[in-house]
PDB file of N, CA and C in Angstrom:
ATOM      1  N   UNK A   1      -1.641 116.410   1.221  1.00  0.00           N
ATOM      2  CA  UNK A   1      -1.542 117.629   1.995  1.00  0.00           C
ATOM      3  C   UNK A   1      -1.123 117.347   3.429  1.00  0.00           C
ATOM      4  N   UNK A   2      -1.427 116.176   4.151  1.00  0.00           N
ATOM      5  CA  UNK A   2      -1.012 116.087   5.256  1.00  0.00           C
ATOM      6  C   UNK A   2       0.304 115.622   5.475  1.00  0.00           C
ATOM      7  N   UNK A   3       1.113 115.195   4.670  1.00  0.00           N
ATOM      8  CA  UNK A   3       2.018 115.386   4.386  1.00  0.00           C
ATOM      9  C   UNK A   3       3.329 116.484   4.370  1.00  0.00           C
ATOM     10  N   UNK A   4       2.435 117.198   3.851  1.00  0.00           N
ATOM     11  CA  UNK A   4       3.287 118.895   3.798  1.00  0.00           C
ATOM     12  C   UNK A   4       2.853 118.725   5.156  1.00  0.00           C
ATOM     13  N   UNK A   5       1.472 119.011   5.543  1.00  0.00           N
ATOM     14  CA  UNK A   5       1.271 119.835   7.278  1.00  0.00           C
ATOM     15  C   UNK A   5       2.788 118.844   7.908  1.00  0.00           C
ATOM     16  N   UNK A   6       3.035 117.668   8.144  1.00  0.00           N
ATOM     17  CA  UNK A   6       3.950 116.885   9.520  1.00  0.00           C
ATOM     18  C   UNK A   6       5.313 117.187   8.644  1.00  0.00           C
ATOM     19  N   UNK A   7       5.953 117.663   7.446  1.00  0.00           N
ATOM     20  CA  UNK A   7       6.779 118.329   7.289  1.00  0.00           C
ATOM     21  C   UNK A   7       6.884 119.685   7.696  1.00  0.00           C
ATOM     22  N   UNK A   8       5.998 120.642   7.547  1.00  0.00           N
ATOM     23  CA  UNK A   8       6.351 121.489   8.052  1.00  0.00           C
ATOM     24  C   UNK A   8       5.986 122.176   9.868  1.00  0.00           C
ATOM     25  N   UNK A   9       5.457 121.089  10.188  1.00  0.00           N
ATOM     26  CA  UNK A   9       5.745 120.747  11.871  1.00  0.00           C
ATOM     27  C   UNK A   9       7.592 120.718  11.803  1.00  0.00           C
ATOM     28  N   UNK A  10       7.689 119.396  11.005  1.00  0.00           N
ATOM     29  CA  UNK A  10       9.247 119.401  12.067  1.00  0.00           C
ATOM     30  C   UNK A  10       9.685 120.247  11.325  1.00  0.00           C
ATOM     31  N   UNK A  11       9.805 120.641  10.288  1.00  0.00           N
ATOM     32  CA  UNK A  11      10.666 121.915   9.751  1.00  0.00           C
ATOM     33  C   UNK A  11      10.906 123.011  10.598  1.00  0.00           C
ATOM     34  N   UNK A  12       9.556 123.073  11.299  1.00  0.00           N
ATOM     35  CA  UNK A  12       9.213 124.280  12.201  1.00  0.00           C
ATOM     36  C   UNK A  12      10.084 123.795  13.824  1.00  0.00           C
ATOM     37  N   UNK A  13      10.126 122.859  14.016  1.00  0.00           N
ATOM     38  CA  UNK A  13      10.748 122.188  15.107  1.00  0.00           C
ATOM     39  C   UNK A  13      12.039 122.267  15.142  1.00  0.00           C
ATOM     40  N   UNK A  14      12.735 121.775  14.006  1.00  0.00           N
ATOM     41  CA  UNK A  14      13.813 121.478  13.555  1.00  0.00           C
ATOM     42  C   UNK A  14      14.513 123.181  14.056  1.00  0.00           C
ATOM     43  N   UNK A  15      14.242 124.100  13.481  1.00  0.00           N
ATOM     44  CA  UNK A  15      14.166 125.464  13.469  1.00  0.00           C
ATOM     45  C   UNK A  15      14.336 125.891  15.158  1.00  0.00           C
ATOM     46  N   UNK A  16      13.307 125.691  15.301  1.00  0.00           N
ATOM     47  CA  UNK A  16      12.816 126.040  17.409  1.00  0.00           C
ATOM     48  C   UNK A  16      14.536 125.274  17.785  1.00  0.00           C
ATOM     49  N   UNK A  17      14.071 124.079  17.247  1.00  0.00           N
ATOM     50  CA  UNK A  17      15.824 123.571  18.078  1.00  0.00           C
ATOM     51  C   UNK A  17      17.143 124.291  17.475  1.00  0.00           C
ATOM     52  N   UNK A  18      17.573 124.732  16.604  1.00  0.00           N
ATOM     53  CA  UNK A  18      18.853 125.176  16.055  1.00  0.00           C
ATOM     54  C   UNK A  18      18.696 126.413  16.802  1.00  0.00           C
ATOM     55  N   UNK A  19      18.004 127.331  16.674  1.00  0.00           N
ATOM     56  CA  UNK A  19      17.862 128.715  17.529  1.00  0.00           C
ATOM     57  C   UNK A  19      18.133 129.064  18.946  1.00  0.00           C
ATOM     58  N   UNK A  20      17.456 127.521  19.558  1.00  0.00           N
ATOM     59  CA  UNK A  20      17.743 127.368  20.674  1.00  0.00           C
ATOM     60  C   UNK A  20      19.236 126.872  21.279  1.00  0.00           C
ATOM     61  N   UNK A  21      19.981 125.848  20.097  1.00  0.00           N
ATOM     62  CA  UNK A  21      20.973 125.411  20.463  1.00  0.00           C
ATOM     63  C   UNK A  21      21.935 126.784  19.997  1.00  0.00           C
ATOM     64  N   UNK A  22      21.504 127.622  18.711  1.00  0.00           N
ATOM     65  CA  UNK A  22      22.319 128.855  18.737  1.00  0.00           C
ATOM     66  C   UNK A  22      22.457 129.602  20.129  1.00  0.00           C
ATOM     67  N   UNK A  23      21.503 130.050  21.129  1.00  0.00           N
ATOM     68  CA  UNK A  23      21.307 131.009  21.778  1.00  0.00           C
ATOM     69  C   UNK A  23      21.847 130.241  22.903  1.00  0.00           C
ATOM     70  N   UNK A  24      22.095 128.996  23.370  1.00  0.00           N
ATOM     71  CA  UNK A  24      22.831 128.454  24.273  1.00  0.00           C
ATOM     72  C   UNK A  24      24.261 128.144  23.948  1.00  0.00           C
ATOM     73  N   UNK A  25      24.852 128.280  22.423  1.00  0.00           N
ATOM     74  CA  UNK A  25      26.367 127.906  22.087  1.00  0.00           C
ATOM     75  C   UNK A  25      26.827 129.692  22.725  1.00  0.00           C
ATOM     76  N   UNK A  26      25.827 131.040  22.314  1.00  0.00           N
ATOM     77  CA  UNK A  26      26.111 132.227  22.564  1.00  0.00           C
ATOM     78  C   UNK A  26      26.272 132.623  24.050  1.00  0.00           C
ATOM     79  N   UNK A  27      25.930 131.851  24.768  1.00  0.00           N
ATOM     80  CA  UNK A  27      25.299 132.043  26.101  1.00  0.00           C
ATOM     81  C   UNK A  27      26.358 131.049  26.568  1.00  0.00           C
ATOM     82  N   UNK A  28      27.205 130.314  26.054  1.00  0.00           N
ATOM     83  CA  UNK A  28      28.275 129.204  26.483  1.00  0.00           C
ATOM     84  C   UNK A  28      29.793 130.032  26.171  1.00  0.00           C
ATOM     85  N   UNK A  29      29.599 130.625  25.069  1.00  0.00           N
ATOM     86  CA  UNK A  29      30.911 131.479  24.526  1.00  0.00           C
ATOM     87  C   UNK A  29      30.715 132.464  25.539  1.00  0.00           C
ATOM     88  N   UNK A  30      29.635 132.973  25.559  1.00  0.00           N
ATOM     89  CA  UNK A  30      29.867 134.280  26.813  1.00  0.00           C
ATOM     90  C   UNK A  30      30.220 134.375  28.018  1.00  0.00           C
ATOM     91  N   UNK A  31      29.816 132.957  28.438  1.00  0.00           N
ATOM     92  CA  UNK A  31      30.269 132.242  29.882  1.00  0.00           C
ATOM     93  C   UNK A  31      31.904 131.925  29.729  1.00  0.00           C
ATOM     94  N   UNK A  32      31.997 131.829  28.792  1.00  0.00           N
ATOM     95  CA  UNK A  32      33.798 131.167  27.960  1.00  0.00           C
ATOM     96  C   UNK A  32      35.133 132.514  28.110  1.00  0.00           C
ATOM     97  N   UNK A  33      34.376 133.605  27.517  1.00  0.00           N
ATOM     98  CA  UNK A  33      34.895 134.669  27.466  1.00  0.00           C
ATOM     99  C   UNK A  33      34.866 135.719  29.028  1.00  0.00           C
ATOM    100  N   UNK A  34      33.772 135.418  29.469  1.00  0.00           N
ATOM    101  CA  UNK A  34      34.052 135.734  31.293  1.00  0.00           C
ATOM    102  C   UNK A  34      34.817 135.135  32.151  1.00  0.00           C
ATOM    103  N   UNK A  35      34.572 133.880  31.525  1.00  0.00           N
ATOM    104  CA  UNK A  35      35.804 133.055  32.709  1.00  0.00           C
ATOM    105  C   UNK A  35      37.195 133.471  32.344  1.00  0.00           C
ATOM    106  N   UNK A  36      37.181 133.626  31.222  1.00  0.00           N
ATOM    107  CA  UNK A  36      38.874 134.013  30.733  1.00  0.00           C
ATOM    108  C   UNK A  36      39.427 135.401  30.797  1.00  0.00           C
ATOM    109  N   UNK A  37      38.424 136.268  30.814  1.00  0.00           N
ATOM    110  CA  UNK A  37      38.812 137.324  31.625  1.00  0.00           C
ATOM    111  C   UNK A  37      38.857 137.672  33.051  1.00  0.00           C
ATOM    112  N   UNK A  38      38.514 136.644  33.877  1.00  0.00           N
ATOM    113  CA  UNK A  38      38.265 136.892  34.632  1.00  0.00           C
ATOM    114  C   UNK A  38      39.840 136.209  35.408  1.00  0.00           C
ATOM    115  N   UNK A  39      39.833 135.134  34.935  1.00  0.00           N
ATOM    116  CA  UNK A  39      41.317 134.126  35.203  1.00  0.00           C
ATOM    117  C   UNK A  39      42.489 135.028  34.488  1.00  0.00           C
ATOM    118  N   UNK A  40      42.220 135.773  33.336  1.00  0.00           N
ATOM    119  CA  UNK A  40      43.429 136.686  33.382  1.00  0.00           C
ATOM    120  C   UNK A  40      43.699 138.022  34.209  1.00  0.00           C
ATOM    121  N   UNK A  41      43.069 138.419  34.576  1.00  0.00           N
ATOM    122  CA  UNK A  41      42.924 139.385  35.721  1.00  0.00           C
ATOM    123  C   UNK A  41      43.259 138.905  36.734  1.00  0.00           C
ATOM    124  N   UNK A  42      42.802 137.464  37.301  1.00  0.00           N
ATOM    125  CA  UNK A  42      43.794 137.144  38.558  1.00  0.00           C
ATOM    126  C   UNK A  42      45.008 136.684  38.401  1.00  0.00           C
ATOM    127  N   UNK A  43      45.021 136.511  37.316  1.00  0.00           N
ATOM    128  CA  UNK A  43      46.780 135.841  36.720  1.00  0.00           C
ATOM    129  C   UNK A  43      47.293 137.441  37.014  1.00  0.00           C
ATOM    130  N   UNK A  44      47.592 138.618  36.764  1.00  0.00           N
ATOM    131  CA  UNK A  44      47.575 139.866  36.697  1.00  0.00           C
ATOM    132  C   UNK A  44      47.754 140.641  38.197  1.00  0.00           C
ATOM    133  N   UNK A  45      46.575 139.996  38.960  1.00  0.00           N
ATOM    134  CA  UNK A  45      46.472 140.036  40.590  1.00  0.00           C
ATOM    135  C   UNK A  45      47.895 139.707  41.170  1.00  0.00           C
ATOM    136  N   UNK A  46      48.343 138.904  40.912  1.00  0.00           N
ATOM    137  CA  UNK A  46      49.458 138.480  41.489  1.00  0.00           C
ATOM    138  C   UNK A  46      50.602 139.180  41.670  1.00  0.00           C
ATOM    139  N   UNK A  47      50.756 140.120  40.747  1.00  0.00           N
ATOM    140  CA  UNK A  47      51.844 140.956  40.432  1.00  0.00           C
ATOM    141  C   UNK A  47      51.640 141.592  41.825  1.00  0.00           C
ATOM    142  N   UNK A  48      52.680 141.796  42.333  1.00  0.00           N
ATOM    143  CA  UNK A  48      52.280 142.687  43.935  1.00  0.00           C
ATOM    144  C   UNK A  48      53.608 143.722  43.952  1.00  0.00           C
ATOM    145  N   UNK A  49      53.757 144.377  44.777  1.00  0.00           N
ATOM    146  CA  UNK A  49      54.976 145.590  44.481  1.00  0.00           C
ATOM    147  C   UNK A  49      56.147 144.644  45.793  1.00  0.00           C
ATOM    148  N   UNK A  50      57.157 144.677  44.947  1.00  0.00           N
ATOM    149  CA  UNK A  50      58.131 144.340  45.827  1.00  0.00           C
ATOM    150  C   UNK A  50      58.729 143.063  45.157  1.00  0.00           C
ATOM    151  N   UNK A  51      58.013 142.895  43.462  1.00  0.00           N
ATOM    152  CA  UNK A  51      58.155 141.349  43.110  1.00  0.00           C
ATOM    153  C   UNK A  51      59.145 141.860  42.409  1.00  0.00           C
ATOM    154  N   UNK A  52      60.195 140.843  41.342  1.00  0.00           N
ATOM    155  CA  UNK A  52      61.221 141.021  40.897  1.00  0.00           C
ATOM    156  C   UNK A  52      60.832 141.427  39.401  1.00  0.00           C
ATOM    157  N   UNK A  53      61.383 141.527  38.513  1.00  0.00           N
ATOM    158  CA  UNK A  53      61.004 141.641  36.820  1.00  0.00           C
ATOM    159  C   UNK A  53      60.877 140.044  36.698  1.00  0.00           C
ATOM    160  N   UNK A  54      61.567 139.252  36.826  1.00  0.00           N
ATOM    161  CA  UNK A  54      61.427 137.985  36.985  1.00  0.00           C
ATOM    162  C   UNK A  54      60.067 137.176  37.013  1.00  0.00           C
ATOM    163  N   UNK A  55      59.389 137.768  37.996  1.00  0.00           N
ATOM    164  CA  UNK A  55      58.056 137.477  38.482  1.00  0.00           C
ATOM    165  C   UNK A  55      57.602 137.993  37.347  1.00  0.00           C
ATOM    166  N   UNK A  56      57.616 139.502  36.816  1.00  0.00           N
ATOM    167  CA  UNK A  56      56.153 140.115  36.046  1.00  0.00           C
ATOM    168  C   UNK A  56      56.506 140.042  34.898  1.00  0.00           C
ATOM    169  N   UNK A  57      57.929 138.975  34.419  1.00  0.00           N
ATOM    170  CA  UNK A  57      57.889 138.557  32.957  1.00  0.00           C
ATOM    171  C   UNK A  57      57.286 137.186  32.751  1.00  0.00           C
ATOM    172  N   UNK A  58      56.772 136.669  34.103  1.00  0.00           N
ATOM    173  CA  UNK A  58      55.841 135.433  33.988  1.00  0.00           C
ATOM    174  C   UNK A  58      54.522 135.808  33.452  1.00  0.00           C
ATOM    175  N   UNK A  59      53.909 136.797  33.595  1.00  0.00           N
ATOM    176  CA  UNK A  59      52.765 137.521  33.366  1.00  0.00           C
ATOM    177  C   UNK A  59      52.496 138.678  32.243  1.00  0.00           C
ATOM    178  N   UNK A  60      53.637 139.479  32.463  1.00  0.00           N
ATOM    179  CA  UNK A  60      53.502 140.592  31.266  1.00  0.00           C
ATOM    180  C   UNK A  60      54.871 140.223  30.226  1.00  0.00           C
ATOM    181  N   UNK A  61      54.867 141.137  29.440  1.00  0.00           N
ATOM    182  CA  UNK A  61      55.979 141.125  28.104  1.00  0.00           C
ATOM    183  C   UNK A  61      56.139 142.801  28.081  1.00  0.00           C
ATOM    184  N   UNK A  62      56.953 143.198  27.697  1.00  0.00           N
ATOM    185  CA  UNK A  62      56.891 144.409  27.504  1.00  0.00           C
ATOM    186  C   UNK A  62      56.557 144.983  25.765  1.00  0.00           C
ATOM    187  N   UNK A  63      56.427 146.461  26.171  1.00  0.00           N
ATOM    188  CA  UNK A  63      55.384 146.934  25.217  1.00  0.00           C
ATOM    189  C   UNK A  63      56.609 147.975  24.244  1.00  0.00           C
ATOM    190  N   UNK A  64      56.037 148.114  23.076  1.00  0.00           N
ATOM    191  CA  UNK A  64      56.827 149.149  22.835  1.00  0.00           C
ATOM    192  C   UNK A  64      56.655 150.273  23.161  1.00  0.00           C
ATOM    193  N   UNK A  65      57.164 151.579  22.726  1.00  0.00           N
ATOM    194  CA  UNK A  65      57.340 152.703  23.267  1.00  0.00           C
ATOM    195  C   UNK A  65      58.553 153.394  24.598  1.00  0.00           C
ATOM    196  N   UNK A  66      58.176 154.645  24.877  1.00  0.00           N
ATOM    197  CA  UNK A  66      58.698 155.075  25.556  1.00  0.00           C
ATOM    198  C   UNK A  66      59.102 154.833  26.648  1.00  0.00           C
ATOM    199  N   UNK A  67      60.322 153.891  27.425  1.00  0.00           N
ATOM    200  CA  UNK A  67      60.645 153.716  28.776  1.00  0.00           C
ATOM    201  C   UNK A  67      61.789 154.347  29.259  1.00  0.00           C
ATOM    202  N   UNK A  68      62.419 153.547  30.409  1.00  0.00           N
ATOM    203  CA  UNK A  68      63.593 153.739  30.854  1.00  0.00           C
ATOM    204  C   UNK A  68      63.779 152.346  31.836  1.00  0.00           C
ATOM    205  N   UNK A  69      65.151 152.640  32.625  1.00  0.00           N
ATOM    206  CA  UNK A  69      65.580 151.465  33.084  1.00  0.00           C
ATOM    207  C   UNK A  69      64.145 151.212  34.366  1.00  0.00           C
ATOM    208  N   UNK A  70      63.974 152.382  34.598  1.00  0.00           N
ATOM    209  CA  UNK A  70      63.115 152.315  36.106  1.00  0.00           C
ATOM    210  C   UNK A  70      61.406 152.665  35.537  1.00  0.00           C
ATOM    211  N   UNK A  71      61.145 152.996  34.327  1.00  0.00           N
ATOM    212  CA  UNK A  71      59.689 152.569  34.018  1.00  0.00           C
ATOM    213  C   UNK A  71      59.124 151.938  32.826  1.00  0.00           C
ATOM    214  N   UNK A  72      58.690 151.573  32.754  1.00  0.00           N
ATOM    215  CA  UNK A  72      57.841 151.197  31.531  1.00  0.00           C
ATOM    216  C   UNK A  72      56.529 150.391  31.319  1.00  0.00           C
ATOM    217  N   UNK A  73      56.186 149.981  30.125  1.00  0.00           N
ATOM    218  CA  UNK A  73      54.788 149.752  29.770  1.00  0.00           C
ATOM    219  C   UNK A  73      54.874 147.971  29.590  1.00  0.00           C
ATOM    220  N   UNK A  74      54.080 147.694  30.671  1.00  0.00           N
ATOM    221  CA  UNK A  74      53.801 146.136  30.160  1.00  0.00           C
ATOM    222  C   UNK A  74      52.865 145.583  29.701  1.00  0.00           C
ATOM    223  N   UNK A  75      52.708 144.710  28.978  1.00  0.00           N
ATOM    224  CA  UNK A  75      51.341 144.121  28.475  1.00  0.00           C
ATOM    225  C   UNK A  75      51.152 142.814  28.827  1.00  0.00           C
ATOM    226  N   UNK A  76      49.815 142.232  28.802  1.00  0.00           N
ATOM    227  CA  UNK A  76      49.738 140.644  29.188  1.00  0.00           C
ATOM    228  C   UNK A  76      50.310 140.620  28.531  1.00  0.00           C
ATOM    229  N   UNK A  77      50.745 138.517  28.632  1.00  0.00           N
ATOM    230  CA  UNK A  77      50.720 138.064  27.701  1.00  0.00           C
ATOM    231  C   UNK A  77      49.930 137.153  27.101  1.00  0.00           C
ATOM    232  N   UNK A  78      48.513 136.836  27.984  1.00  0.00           N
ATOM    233  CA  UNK A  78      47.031 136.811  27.491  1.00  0.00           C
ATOM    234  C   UNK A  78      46.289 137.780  26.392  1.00  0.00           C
ATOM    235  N   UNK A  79      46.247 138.952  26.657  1.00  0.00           N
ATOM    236  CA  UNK A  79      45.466 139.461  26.113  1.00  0.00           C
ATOM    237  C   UNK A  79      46.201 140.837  25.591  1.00  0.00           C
ATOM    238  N   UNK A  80      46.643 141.849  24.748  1.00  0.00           N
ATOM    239  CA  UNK A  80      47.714 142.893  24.361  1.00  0.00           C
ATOM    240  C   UNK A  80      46.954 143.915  24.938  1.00  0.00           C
ATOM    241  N   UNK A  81      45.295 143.850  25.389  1.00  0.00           N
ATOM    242  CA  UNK A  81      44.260 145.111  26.014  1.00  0.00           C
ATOM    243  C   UNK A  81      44.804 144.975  26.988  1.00  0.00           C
ATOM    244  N   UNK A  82      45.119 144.277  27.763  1.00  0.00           N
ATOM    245  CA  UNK A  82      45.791 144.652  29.354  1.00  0.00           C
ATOM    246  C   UNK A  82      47.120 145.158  29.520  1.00  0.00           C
ATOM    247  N   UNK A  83      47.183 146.304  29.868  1.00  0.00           N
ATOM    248  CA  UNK A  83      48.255 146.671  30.050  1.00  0.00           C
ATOM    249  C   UNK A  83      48.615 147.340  31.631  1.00  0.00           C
ATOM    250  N   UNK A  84      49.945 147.656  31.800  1.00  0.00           N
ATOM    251  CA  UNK A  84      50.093 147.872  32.956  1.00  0.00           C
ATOM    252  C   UNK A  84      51.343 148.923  33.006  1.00  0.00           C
ATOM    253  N   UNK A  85      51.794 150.205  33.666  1.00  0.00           N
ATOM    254  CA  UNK A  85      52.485 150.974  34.069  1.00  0.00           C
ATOM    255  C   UNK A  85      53.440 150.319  35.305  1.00  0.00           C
ATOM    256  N   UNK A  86      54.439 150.134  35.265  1.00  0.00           N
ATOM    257  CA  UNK A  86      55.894 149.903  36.130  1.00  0.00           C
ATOM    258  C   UNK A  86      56.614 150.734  36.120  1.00  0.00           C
ATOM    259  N   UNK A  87      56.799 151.029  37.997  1.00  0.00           N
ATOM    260  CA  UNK A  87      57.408 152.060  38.411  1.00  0.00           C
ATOM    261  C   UNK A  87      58.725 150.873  39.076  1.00  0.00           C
ATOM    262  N   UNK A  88      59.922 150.687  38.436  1.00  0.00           N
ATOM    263  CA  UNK A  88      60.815 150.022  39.304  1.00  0.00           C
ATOM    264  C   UNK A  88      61.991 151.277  40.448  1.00  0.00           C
ATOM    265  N   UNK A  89      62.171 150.222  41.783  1.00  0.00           N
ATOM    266  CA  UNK A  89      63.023 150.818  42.387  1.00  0.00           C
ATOM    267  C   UNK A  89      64.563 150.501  42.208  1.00  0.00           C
ATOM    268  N   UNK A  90      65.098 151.744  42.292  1.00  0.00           N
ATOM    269  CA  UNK A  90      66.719 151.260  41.719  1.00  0.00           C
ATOM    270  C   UNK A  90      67.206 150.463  42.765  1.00  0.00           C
ATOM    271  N   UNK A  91      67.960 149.390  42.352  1.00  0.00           N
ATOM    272  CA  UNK A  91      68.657 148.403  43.464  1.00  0.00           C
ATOM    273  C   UNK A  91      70.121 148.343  43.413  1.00  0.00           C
ATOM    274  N   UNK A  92      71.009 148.210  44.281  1.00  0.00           N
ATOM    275  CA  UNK A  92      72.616 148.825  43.676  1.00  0.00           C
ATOM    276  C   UNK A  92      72.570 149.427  43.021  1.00  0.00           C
ATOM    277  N   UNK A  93      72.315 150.796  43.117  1.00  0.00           N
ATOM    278  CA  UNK A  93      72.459 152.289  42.021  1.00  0.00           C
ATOM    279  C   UNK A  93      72.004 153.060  43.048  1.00  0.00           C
ATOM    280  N   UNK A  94      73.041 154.555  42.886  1.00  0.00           N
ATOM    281  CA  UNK A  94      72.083 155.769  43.392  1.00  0.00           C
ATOM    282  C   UNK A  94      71.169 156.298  42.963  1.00  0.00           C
ATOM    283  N   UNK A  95      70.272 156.833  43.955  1.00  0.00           N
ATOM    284  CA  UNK A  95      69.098 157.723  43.313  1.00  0.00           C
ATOM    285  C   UNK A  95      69.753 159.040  42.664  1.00  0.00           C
ATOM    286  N   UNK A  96      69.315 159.322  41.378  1.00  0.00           N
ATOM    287  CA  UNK A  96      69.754 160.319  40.737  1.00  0.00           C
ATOM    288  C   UNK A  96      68.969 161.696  41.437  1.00  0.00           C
ATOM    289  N   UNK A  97      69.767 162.716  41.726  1.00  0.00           N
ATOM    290  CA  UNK A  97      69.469 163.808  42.653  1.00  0.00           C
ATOM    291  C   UNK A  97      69.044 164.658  41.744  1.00  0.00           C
ATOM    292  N   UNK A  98      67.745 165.677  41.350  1.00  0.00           N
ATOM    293  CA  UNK A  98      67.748 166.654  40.670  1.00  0.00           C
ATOM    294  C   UNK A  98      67.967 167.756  41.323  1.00  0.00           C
ATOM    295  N   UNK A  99      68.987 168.711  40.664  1.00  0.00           N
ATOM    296  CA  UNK A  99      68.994 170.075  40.951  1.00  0.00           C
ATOM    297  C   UNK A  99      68.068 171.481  40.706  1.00  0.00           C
ATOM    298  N   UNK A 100      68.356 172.477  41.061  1.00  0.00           N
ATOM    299  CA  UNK A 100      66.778 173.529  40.971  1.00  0.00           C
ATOM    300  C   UNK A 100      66.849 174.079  39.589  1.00  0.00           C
ATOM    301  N   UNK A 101      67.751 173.350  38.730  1.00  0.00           N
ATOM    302  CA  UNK A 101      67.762 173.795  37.222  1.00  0.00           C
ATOM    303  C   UNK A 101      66.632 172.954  36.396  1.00  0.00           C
ATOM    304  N   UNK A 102      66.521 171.929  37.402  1.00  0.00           N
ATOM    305  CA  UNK A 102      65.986 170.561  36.465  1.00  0.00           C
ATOM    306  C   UNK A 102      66.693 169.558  35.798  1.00  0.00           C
ATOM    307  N   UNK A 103      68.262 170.274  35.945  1.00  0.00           N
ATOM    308  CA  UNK A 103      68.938 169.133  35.311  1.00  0.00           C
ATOM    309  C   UNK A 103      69.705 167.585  35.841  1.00  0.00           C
TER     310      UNK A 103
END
Protein backbone atom coordinates (compact mmCIF):
# COMPACT_ATOMS: atom_id res chain seq x y z
CA UNK A 1 0.00 0.00 0.00
CA UNK A 2 2.69 2.41 0.49
CA UNK A 3 3.57 1.99 -2.59
CA UNK A 4 0.39 3.12 -4.28
CA UNK A 5 0.42 6.18 -1.51
CA UNK A 6 4.42 7.57 -3.23
CA UNK A 7 2.81 6.74 -6.66
CA UNK A 8 0.13 8.59 -6.33
CA UNK A 9 2.08 11.58 -4.68
CA UNK A 10 4.02 11.95 -7.87
CA UNK A 11 1.15 11.17 -10.07
CA UNK A 12 -0.39 14.00 -8.24
CA UNK A 13 2.86 16.09 -8.76
CA UNK A 14 3.51 15.06 -12.05
CA UNK A 15 -0.10 16.64 -12.77
CA UNK A 16 0.55 20.10 -10.49
CA UNK A 17 3.61 20.35 -12.98
CA UNK A 18 1.96 19.81 -16.57
CA UNK A 19 -0.92 22.32 -15.54
CA UNK A 20 1.43 24.58 -14.48
CA UNK A 21 3.74 24.28 -17.46
CA UNK A 22 0.21 24.39 -19.52
CA UNK A 23 -0.84 27.75 -17.94
CA UNK A 24 2.68 29.28 -18.52
CA UNK A 25 3.04 27.85 -22.44
CA UNK A 26 -0.78 29.93 -22.45
CA UNK A 27 0.52 32.85 -20.73
CA UNK A 28 3.80 32.69 -23.23
CA UNK A 29 1.50 32.39 -26.48
CA UNK A 30 -0.42 35.33 -25.13
CA UNK A 31 2.63 37.35 -24.52
CA UNK A 32 3.56 35.94 -28.32
CA UNK A 33 0.38 37.11 -29.82
CA UNK A 34 0.65 40.78 -28.10
CA UNK A 35 3.93 41.35 -29.17
CA UNK A 36 2.90 40.60 -32.72
CA UNK A 37 0.19 42.70 -32.72
CA UNK A 38 1.57 45.10 -31.37
CA UNK A 39 4.87 45.15 -33.91
CA UNK A 40 2.26 44.98 -36.64
CA UNK A 41 0.55 48.04 -35.78
CA UNK A 42 3.79 49.86 -35.67
CA UNK A 43 4.86 48.32 -38.91
CA UNK A 44 1.32 50.07 -40.03
CA UNK A 45 2.38 53.38 -37.97
CA UNK A 46 4.67 54.19 -40.46
CA UNK A 47 2.47 54.73 -43.25
CA UNK A 48 2.24 58.64 -42.90
CA UNK A 49 0.28 60.84 -45.61
CA UNK A 50 2.49 62.20 -48.17
CA UNK A 51 4.24 58.59 -48.64
CA UNK A 52 4.30 57.12 -52.14
CA UNK A 53 2.22 53.67 -53.06
CA UNK A 54 5.69 52.46 -53.10
CA UNK A 55 6.08 52.89 -49.42
CA UNK A 56 2.44 51.37 -48.47
CA UNK A 57 3.06 48.35 -50.81
CA UNK A 58 5.91 47.60 -48.29
CA UNK A 59 3.21 47.24 -45.69
CA UNK A 60 -0.22 46.73 -47.22
CA UNK A 61 -1.40 44.63 -50.48
CA UNK A 62 -4.45 45.59 -51.81
CA UNK A 63 -7.86 44.24 -51.19
CA UNK A 64 -10.49 43.29 -53.40
CA UNK A 65 -13.48 45.19 -54.09
CA UNK A 66 -14.57 48.46 -55.00
CA UNK A 67 -11.80 51.20 -55.91
CA UNK A 68 -10.52 53.68 -58.19
CA UNK A 69 -7.27 55.19 -59.31
CA UNK A 70 -7.41 57.71 -56.23
CA UNK A 71 -9.03 55.24 -53.51
CA UNK A 72 -9.01 52.08 -52.26
CA UNK A 73 -8.90 49.30 -49.67
CA UNK A 74 -5.63 48.01 -48.29
CA UNK A 75 -4.86 45.19 -46.19
CA UNK A 76 -1.72 44.11 -44.16
CA UNK A 77 0.28 41.96 -45.26
CA UNK A 78 0.67 40.51 -41.66
CA UNK A 79 -2.54 40.01 -40.76
CA UNK A 80 -5.90 40.27 -43.68
CA UNK A 81 -7.96 41.91 -40.13
CA UNK A 82 -6.04 45.03 -40.68
CA UNK A 83 -7.18 46.97 -43.04
CA UNK A 84 -6.89 50.43 -44.15
CA UNK A 85 -8.88 53.15 -46.43
CA UNK A 86 -6.52 55.28 -49.07
CA UNK A 87 -7.39 58.49 -50.12
CA UNK A 88 -4.57 59.18 -52.97
CA UNK A 89 -3.78 62.71 -54.35
CA UNK A 90 -3.74 63.06 -58.12
CA UNK A 91 -0.14 63.89 -59.27
CA UNK A 92 0.28 65.07 -63.05
CA UNK A 93 -3.52 64.93 -63.65
CA UNK A 94 -6.27 67.46 -63.23
CA UNK A 95 -8.63 67.55 -60.56
CA UNK A 96 -11.81 66.41 -62.10
CA UNK A 97 -14.36 69.45 -61.63
CA UNK A 98 -17.99 68.45 -60.75
CA UNK A 99 -20.79 70.32 -62.18
CA UNK A 100 -24.34 71.25 -60.35
CA UNK A 101 -25.77 68.21 -62.31
CA UNK A 102 -23.41 65.88 -60.51
CA UNK A 103 -21.98 64.89 -63.53
Amino acid sequence: MQRRGVFQLLAGAASLDLSTLFANSEDQASRNNVAWVRDTLEKMQTIVPGMTREALYRVFTTEGGLSTGLRRTFVSRDCPYFKVDVEFQAVGRPEKMQTAGGH
